[in-house]
N, C-alpha and C. Protein backbone atom coordinates (compact mmCIF):
# COMPACT_ATOMS: atom_id res chain seq x y z
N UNK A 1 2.46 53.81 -140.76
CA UNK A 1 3.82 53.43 -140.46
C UNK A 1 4.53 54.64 -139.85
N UNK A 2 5.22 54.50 -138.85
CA UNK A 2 5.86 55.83 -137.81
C UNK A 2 6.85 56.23 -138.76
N UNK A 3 7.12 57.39 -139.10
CA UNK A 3 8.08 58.07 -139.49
C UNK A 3 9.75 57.38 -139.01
N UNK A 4 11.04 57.24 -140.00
CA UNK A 4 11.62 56.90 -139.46
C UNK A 4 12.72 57.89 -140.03
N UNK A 5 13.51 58.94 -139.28
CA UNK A 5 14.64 59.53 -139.20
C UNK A 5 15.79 58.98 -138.71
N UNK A 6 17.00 59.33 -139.25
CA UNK A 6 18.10 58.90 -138.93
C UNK A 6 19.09 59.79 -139.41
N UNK A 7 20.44 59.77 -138.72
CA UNK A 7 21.47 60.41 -139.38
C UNK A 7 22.76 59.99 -139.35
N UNK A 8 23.38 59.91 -141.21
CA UNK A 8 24.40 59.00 -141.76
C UNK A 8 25.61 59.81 -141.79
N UNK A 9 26.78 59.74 -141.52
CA UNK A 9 27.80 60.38 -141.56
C UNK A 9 28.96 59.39 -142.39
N UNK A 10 29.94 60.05 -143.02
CA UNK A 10 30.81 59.21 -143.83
C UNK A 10 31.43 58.88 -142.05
N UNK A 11 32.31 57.64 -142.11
CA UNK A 11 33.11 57.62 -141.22
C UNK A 11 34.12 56.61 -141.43
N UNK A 12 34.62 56.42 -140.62
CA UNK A 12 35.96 55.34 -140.70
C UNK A 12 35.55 54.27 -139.30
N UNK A 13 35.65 53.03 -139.42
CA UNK A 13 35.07 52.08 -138.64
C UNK A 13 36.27 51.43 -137.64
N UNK A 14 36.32 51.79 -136.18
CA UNK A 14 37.26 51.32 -135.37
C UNK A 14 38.08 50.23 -135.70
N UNK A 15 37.05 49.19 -135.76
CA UNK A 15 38.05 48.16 -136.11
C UNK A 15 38.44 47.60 -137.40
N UNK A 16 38.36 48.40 -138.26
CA UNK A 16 39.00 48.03 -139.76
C UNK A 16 39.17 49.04 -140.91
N UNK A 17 40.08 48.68 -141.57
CA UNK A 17 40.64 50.25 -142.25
C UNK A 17 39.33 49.76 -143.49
N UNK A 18 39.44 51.12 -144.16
CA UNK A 18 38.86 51.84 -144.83
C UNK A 18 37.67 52.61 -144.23
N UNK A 19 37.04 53.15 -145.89
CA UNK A 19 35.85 54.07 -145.16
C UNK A 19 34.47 53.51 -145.07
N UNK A 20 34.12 54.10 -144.28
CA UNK A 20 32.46 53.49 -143.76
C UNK A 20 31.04 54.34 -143.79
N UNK A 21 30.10 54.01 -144.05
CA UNK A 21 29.03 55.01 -144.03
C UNK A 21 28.17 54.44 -142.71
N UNK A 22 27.91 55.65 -141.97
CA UNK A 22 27.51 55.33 -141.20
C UNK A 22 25.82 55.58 -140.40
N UNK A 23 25.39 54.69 -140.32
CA UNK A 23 23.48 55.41 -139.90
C UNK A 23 23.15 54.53 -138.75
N UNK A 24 22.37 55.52 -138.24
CA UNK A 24 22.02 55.46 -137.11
C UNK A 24 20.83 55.94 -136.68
N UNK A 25 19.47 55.15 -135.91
CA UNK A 25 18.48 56.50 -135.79
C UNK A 25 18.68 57.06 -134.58
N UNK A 26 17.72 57.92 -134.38
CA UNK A 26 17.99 58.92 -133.11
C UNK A 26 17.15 58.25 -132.00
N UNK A 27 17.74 58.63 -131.08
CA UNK A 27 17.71 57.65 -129.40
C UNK A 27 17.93 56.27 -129.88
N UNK A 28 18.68 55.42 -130.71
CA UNK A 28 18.95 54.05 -130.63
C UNK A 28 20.70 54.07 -130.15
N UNK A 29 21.01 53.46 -129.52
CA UNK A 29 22.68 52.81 -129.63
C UNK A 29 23.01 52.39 -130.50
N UNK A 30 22.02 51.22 -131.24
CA UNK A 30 23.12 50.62 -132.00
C UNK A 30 22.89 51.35 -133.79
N UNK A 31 23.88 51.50 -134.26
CA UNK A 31 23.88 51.72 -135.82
C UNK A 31 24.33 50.65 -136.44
N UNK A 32 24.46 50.92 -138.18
CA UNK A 32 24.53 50.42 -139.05
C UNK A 32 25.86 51.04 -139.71
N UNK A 33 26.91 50.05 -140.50
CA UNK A 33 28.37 51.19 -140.83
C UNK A 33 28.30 49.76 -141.82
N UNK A 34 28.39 50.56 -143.02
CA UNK A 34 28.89 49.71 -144.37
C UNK A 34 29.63 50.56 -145.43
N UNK A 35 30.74 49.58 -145.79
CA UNK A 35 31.79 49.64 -146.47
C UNK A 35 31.81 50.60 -147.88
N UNK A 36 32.17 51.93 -148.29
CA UNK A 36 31.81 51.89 -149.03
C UNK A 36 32.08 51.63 -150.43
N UNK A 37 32.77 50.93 -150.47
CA UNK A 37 33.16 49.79 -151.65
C UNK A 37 32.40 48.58 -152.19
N UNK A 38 31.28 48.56 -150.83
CA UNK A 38 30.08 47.72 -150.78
C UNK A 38 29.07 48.38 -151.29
N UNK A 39 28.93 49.55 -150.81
CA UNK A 39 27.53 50.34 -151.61
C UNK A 39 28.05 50.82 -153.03
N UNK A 40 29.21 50.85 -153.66
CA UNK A 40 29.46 51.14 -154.74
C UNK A 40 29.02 49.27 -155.86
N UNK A 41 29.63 48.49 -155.47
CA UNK A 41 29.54 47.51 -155.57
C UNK A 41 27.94 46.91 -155.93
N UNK A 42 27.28 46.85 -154.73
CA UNK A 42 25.95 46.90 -154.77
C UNK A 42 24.96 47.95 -155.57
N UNK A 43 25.78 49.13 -155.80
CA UNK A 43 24.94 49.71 -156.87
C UNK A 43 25.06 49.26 -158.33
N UNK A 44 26.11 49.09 -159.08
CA UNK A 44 26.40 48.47 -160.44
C UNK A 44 25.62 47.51 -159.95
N UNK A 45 25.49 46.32 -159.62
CA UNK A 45 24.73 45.15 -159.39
C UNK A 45 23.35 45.62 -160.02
N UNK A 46 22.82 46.23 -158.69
CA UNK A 46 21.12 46.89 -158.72
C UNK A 46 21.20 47.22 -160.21
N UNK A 47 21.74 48.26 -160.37
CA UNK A 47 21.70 49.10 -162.47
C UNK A 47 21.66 48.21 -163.48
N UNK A 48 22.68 47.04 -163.35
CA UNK A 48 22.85 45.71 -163.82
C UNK A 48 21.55 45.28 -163.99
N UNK A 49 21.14 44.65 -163.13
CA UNK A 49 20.13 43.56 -162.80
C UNK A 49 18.95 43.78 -163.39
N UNK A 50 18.80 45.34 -162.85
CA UNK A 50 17.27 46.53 -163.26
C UNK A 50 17.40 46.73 -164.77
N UNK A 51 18.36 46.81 -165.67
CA UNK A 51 18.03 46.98 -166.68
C UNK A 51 18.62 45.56 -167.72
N UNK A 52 18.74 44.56 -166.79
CA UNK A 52 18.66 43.25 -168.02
C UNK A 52 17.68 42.28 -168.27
N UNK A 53 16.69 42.20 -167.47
CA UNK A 53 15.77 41.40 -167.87
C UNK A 53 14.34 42.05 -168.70
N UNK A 54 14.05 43.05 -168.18
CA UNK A 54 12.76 43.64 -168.51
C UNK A 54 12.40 44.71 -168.90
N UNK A 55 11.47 45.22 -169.54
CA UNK A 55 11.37 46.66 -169.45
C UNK A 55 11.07 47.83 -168.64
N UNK A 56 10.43 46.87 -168.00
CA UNK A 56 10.14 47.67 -166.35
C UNK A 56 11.55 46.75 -165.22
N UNK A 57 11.99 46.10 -165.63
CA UNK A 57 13.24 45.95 -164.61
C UNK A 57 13.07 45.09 -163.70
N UNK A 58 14.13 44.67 -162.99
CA UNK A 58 14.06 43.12 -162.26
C UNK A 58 14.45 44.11 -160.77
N UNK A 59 14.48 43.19 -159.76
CA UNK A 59 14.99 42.76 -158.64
C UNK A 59 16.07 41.78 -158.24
N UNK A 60 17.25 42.36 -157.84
CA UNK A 60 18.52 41.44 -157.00
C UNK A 60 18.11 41.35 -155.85
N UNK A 61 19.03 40.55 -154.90
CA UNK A 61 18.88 40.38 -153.61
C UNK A 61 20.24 39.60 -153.03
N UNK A 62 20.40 39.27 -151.95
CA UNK A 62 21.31 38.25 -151.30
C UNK A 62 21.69 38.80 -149.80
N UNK A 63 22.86 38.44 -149.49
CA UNK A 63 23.29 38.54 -147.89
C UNK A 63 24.29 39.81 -147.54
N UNK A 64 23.81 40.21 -146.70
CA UNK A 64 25.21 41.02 -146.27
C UNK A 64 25.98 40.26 -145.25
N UNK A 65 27.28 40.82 -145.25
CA UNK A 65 27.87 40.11 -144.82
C UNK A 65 28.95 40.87 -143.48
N UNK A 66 29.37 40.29 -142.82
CA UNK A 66 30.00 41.76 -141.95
C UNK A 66 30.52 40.56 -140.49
N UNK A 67 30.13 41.55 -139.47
CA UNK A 67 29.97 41.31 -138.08
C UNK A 67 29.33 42.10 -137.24
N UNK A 68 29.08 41.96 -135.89
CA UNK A 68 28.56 42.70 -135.11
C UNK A 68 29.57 42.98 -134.10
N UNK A 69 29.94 44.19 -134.14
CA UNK A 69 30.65 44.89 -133.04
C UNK A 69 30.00 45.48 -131.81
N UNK A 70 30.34 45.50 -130.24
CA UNK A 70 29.85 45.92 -129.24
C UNK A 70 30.31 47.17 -128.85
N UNK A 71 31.77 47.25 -129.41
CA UNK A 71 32.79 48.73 -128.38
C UNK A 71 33.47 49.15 -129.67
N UNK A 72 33.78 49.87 -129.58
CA UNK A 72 33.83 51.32 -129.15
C UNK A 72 31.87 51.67 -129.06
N UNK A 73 31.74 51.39 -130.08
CA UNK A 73 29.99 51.81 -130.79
C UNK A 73 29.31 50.63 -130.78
N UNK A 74 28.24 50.20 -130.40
CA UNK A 74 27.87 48.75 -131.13
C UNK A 74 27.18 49.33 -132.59
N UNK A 75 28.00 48.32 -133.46
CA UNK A 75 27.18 48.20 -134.60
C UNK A 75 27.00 47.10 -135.62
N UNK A 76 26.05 46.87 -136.38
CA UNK A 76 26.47 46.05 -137.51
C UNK A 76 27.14 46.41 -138.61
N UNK A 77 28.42 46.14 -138.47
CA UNK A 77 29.48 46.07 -139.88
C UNK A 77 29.28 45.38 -140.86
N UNK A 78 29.01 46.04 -142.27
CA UNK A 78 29.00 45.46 -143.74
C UNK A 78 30.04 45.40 -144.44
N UNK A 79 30.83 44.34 -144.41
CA UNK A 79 31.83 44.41 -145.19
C UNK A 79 32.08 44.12 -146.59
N UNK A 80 30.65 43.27 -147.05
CA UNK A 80 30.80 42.50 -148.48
C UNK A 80 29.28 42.14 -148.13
N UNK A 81 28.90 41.26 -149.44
CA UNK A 81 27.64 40.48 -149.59
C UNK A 81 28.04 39.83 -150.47
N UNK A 82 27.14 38.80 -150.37
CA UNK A 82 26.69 37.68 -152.09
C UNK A 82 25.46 37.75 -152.12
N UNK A 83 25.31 38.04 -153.52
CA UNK A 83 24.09 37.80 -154.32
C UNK A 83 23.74 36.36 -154.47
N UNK A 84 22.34 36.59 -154.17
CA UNK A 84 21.89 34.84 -154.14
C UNK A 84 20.70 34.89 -155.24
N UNK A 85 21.32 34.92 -156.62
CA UNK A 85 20.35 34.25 -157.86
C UNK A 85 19.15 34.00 -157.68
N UNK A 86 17.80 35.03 -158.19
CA UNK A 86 16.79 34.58 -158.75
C UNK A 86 17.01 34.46 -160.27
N UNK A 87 16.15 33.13 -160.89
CA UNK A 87 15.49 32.91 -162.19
C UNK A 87 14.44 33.58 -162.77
N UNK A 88 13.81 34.34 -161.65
CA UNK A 88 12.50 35.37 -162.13
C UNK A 88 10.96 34.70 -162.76
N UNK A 89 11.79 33.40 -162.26
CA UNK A 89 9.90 32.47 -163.04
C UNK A 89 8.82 33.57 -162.63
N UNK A 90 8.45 34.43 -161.80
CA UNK A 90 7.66 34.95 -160.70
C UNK A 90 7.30 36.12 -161.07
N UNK A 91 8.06 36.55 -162.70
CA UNK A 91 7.95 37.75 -162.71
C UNK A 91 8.98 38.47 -162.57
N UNK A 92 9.70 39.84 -163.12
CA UNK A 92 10.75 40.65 -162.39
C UNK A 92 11.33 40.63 -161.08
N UNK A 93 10.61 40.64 -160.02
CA UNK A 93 10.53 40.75 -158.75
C UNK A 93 11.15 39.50 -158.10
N UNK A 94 11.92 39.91 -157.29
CA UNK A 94 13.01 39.78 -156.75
C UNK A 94 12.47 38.47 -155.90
N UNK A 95 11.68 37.07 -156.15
CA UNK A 95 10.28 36.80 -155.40
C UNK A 95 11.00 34.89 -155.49
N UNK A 96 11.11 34.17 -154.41
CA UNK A 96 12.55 33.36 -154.44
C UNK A 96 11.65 32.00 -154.76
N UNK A 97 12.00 31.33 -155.61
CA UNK A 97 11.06 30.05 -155.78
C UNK A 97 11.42 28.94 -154.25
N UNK A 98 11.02 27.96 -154.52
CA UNK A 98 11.48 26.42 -153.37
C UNK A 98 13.22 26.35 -153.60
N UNK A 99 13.21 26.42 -154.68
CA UNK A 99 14.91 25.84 -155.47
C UNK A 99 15.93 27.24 -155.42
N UNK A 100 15.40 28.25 -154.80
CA UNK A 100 16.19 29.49 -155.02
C UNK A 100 16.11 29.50 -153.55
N UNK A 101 15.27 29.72 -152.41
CA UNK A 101 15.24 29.32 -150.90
C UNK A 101 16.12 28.65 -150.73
N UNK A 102 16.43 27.53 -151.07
CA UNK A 102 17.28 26.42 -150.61
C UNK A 102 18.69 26.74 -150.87
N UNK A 103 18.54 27.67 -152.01
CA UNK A 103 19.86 28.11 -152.69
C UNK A 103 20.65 29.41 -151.32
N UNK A 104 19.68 29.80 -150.89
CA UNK A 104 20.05 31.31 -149.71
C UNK A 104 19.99 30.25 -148.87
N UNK A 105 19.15 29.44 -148.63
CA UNK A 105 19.40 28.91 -146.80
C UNK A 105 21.20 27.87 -147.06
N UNK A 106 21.64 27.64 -148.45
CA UNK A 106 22.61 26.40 -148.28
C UNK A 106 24.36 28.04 -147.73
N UNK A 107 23.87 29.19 -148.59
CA UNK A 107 24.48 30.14 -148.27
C UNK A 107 24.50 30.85 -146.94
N UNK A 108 23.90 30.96 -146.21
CA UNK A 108 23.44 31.22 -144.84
C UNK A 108 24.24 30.10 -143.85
N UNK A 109 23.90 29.41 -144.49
CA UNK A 109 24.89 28.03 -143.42
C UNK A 109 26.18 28.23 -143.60
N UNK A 110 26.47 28.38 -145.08
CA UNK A 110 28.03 27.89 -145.80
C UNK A 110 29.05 29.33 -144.91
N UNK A 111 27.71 30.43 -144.67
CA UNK A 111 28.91 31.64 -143.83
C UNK A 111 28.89 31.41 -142.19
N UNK A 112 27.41 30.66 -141.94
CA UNK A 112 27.42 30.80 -140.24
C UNK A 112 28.85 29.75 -140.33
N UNK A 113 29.14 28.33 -140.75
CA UNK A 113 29.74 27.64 -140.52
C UNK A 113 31.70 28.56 -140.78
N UNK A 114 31.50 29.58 -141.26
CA UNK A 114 32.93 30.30 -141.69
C UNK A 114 33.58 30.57 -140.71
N UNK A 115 35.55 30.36 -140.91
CA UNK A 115 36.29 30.34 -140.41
C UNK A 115 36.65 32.07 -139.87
N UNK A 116 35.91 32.70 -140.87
CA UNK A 116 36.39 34.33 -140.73
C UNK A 116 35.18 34.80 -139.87
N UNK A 117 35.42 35.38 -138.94
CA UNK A 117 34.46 36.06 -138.03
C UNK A 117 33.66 37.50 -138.45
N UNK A 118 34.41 37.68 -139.36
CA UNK A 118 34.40 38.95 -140.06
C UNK A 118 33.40 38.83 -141.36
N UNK A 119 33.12 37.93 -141.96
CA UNK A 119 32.29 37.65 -143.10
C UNK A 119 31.12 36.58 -142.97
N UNK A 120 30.29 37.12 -141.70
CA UNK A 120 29.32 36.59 -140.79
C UNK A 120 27.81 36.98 -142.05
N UNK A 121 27.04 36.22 -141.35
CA UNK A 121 25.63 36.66 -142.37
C UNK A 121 25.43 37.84 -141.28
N UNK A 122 24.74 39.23 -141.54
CA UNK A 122 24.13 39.93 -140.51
C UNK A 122 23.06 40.75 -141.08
N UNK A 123 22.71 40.27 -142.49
CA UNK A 123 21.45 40.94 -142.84
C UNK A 123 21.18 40.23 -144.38
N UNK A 124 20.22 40.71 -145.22
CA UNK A 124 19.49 40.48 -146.27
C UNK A 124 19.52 41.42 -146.94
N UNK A 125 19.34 41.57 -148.27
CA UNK A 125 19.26 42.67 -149.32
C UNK A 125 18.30 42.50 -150.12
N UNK A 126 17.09 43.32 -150.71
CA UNK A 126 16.34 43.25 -152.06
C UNK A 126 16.86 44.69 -152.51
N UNK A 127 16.57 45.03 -153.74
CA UNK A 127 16.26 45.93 -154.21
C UNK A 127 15.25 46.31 -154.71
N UNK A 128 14.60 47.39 -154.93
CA UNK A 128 13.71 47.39 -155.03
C UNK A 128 12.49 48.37 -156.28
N UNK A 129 11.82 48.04 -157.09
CA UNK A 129 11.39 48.19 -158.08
C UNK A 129 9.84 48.92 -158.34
N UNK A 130 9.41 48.32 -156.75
CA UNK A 130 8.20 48.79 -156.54
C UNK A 130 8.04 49.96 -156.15
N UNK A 131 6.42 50.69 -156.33
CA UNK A 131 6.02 51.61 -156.32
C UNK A 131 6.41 52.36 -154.67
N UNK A 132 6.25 50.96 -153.83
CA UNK A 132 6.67 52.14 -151.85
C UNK A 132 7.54 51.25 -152.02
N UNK A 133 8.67 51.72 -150.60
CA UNK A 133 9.07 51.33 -150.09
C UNK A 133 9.37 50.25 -148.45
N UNK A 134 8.96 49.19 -148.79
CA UNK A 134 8.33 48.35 -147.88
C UNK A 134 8.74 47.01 -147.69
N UNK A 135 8.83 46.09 -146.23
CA UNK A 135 9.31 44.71 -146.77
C UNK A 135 7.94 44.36 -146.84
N UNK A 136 7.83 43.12 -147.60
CA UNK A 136 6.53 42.69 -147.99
C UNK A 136 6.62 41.03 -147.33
N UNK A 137 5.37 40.39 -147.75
CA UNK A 137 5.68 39.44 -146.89
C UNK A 137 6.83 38.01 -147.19
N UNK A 138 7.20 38.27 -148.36
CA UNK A 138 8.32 37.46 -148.48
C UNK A 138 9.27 37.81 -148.00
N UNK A 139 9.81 39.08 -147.86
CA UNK A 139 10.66 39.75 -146.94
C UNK A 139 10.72 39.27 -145.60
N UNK A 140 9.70 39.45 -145.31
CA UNK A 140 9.13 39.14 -143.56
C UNK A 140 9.55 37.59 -143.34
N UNK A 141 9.05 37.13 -144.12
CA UNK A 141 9.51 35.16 -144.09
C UNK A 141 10.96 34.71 -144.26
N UNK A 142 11.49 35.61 -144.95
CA UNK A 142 12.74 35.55 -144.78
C UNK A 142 13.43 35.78 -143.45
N UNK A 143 13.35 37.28 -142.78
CA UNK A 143 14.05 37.46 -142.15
C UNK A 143 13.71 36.79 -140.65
N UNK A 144 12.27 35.89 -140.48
CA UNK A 144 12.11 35.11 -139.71
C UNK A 144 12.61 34.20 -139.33
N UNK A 145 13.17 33.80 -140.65
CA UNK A 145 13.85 32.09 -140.55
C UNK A 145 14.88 32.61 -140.22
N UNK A 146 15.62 32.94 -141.32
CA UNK A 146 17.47 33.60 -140.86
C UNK A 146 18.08 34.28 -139.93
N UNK A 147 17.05 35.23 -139.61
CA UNK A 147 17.70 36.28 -138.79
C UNK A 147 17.54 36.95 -137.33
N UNK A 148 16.67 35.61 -136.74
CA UNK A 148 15.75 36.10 -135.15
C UNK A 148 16.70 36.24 -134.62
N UNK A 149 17.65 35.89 -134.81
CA UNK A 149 18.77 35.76 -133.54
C UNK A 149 19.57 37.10 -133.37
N UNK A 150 19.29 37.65 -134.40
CA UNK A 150 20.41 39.12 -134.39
C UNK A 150 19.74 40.11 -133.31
N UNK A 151 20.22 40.90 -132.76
CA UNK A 151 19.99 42.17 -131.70
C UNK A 151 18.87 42.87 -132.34
C-alpha cells in the first residue's frame, strides 16, 4: 500500500463560522475540513461505544455529513454526522447485518432528499478496533453503493 502523507492545519472554513481542521495530501486540490465540534463529538462516541459492549471493545460507525465546496478551496466540509446503530450479532465489529444496511441506506436517502444543502451525506465513518488500519471489504461495499458519485 503507497505511503500516504498529508498536512492538517487548524483553520477556519470560508463559508461558515467556526473552527475547522483541515487535511489535505500533497499535490491533490481537493482537501478535507471538519468541524471541530465534530471530532470532539465523534470521539466521546468512539470511547463510549469501545468500552460498552466488550472487553476487547466494539465498533461505531454512520454518515458524515457536510457539503462539498468548489471556491475559495474545493473541499469536503464536515459539519455533523449520525450514527447508524449496529446490534453487534457479528461480533464487536462494527460489521452491518441485512436489517442494519437498510437502516444506513433509509438514512442516506432521508439526507440526499434534505432541504438543507449543508447537511448532505459526503462520507462514512467506522472506527476502528482492529489490529491495521484498513477499509476492509465491507467498507468497500459500502462506499460502492453510496458514494460513487462523490469527486
Amino acid at each position: 500500500m503507497p505511503e500516504l502523507t498529508a498536512s492538517t492545519v487548524p483553520a477556519r472554513s470560508p463559508s461558515r463560522s467556526g473552527e475547522f481542521y483541515r487535511w489535505q495530501a500533497p499535490s491533490h486540490d481537493l482537501a478535507v475540513e471538519i468541524q471541530l465540534d465534530v471530532i470532539d463529538r465523534l470521539d466521546r462516541e468512539v470511547v463510549q461505544t469501545f468500552r460498552a459492549i466488550t472487553s476487547r471493545g466494539s465498533e461505531t460507525g454512520g454518515l458524515l455529513l457536510g457539503f462539498w465546496r468548489e471556491k475559495p478551496d474545493a473541499a469536503i466540509v464536515i459539519t455533523d454526522y449520525e450514527a447508524v446503530p449496529c446490534d453487534y450479532r457479528r461480533g464487536p465489529l462494527y460489521l452491518l447485518t441485512e436489517e442494519e444496511q437498510r437502516r444506513l441506506e433509509e438514512a442516506v436517502l432521508r439526507h440526499r432528499s434534505s432541504s438543507d444543502p449543508e447537511r448532505r451525506v459526503v462520507g462514512f465513518f467506522r472506527s476502528n478496533t482492529r489490529k491495521e488500519l484498513m477499509l476492509d471489504d465491507d467498507d468497500v461495499a459500502i462506499l460502492k453503493r453510496y458514494f460513487a458519485e462523490f469527486p
